[in-house]
Protein backbone atom coordinates (compact mmCIF):
# COMPACT_ATOMS: atom_id res chain seq x y z
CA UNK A 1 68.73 -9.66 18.50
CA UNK A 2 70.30 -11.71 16.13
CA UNK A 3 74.10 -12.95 16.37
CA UNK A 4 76.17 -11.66 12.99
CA UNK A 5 76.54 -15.87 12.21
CA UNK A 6 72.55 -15.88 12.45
CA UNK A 7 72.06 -12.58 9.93
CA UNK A 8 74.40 -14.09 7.07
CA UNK A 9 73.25 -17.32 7.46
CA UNK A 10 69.79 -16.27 6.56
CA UNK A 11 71.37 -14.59 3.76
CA UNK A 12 73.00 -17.41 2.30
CA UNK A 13 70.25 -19.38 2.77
CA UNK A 14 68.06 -17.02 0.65
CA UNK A 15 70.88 -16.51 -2.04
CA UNK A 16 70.86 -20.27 -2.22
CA UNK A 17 67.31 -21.04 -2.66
CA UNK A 18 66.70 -18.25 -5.14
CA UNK A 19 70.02 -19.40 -7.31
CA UNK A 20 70.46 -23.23 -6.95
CA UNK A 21 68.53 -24.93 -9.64
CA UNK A 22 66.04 -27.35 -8.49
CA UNK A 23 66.38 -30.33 -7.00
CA UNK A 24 69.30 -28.78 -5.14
CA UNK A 25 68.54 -28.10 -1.66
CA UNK A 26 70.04 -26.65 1.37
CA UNK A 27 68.76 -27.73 5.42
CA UNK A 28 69.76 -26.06 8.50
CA UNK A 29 70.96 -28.54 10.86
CA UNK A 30 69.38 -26.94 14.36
CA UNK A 31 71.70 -28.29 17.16
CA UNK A 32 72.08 -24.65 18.45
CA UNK A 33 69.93 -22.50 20.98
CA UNK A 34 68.96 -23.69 24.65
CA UNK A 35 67.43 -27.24 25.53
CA UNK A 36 66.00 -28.50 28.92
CA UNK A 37 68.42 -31.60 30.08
CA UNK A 38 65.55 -33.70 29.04
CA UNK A 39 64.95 -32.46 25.64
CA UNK A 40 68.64 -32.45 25.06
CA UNK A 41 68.85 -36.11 26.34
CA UNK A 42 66.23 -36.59 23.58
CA UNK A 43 68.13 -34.94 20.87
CA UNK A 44 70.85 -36.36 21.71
CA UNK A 45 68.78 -39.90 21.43
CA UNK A 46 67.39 -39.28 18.21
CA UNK A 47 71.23 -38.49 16.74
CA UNK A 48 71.66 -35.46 17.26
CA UNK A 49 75.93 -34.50 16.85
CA UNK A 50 77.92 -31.91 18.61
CA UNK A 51 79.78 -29.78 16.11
CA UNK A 52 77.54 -30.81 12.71
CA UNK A 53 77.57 -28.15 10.57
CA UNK A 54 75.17 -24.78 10.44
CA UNK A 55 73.74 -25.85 6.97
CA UNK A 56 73.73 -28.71 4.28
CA UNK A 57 74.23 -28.65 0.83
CA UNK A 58 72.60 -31.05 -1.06
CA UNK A 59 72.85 -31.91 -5.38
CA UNK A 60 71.83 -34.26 -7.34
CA UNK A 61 73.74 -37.44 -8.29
CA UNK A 62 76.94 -37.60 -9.61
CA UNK A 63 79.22 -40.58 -11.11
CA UNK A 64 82.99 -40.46 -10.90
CA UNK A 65 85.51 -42.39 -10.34
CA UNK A 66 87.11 -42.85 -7.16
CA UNK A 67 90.05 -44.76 -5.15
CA UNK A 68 88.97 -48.87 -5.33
CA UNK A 69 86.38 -48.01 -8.61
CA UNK A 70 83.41 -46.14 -9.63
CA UNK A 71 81.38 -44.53 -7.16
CA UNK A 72 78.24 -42.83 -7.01
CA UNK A 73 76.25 -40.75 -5.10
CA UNK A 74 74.72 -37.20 -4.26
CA UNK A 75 76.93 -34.09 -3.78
CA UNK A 76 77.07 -33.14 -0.38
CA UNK A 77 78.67 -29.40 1.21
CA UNK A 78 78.82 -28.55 4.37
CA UNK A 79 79.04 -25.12 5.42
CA UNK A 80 79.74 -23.71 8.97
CA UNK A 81 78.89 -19.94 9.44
CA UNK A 82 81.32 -18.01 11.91
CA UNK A 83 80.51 -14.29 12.53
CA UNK A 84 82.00 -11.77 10.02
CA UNK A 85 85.63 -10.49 10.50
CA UNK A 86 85.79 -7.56 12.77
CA UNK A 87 86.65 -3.73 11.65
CA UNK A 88 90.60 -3.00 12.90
CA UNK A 89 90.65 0.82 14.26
CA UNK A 90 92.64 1.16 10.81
CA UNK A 91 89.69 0.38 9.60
CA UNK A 92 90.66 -2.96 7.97
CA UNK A 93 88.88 -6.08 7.99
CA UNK A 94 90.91 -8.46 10.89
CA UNK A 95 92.71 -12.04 9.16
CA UNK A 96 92.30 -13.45 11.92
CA UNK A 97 90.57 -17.15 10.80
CA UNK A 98 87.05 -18.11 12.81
CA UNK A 99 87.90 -20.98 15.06
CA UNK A 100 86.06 -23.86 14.85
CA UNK A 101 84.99 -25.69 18.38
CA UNK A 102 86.83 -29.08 19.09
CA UNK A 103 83.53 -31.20 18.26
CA UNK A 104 83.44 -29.07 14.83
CA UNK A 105 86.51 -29.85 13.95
CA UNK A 106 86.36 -33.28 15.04
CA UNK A 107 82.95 -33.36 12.42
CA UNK A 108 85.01 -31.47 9.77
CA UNK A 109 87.18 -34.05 9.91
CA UNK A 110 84.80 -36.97 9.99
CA UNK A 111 83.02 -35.54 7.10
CA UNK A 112 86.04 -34.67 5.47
CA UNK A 113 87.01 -38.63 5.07
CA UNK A 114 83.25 -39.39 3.81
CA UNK A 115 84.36 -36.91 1.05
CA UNK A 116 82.50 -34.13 1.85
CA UNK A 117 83.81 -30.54 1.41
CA UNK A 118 83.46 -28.41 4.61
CA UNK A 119 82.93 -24.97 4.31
CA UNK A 120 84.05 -22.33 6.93
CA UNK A 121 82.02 -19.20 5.72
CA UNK A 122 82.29 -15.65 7.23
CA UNK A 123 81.11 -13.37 4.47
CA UNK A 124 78.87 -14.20 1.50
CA UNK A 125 81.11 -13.23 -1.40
CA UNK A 126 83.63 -15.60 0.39
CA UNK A 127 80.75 -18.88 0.10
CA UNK A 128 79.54 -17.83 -3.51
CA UNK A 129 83.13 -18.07 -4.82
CA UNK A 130 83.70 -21.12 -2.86
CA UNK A 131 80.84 -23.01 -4.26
C-alpha cells in the first residue's frame, strides 16, 4: 500500500511531465525505502544526502542579474511531498503545516543559499499555483 506522500507524488510527477514543455525535466531523488547497512554505506559513498528533497525540478537556462554581477545558470525547484492535510471531525481540512525532518530542513536551507526555491507540497493545486 502506498503512503498518501507516495500517491500525490506520482501525481505530480505525471502532471509535470505531461505539462512542462520540453527540455524541462523533473527526477525523483530515491534516498527513501529500506537499505542493508552495506548498501546504505554505499549510498552514502556515492553522495547520497539525508533530507534531499522528494523530486527535482529542472529548466532550461536563464540569465539575470544577481548580487556581485551577472549570473547564469539552469532553474532549479525543489519540492518535498508531505502527506495531505487530515479531515477534522468538522470535517475541515487541519492547518496544521507538514514538518520537515531536521536533515530536511538543514537541506532546505543549504539549497535555499545556492538559490534554489524549496517547495513543501501537500496537495496538487497547492504545487501548480506555486510553480
Amino acid at each position: 500500500m502506498n503512503r498518501p506522500e507516495e500517491s500525490l507524488q506520482i501525481a505530480c510527477v505525471a502532471f509535470l511531465r505531461a505539462a512542462l514543455p520540453r527540455p524541462w525535466i523533473c527526477n525523483h531523488i530515491p534516498n527513501g525505502g529500506y537499505r542493508t547497512k552495506v548498501e546504505g554505506a554505499k549510498f552514502k559513498a556515492m553522495g547520497t544526502l539525508p533530507g534531499m528533497p522528494d523530486l527535482l525540478v529542472w529548466g532550461p537556462y536563464v540569465a539575470g542579474y544577481g548580487i556581485g554581477g551577472d549570473i547564469i545558470g539552469p532553474r532549479v525547484i525543489a519540492i518535498e511531498f508531505k502527506a495531505p492535510p487530515k479531515r477534522l471531525r468538522s470535517g475541515g481540512k487541519s492547518v496544521a503545516r507538514p514538518r520537515l525532518s531536521p536533515a530536511q530542513t538543514a537541506r532546505q536551507a543549504d539549497l535555499g543559499a545556492c538559490g534554489v526555491p524549496y517547495l513543501v507540497i501537500d496537495d496538487m493545486a497547492e504545487m501548480i499555483q506555486a510553480l
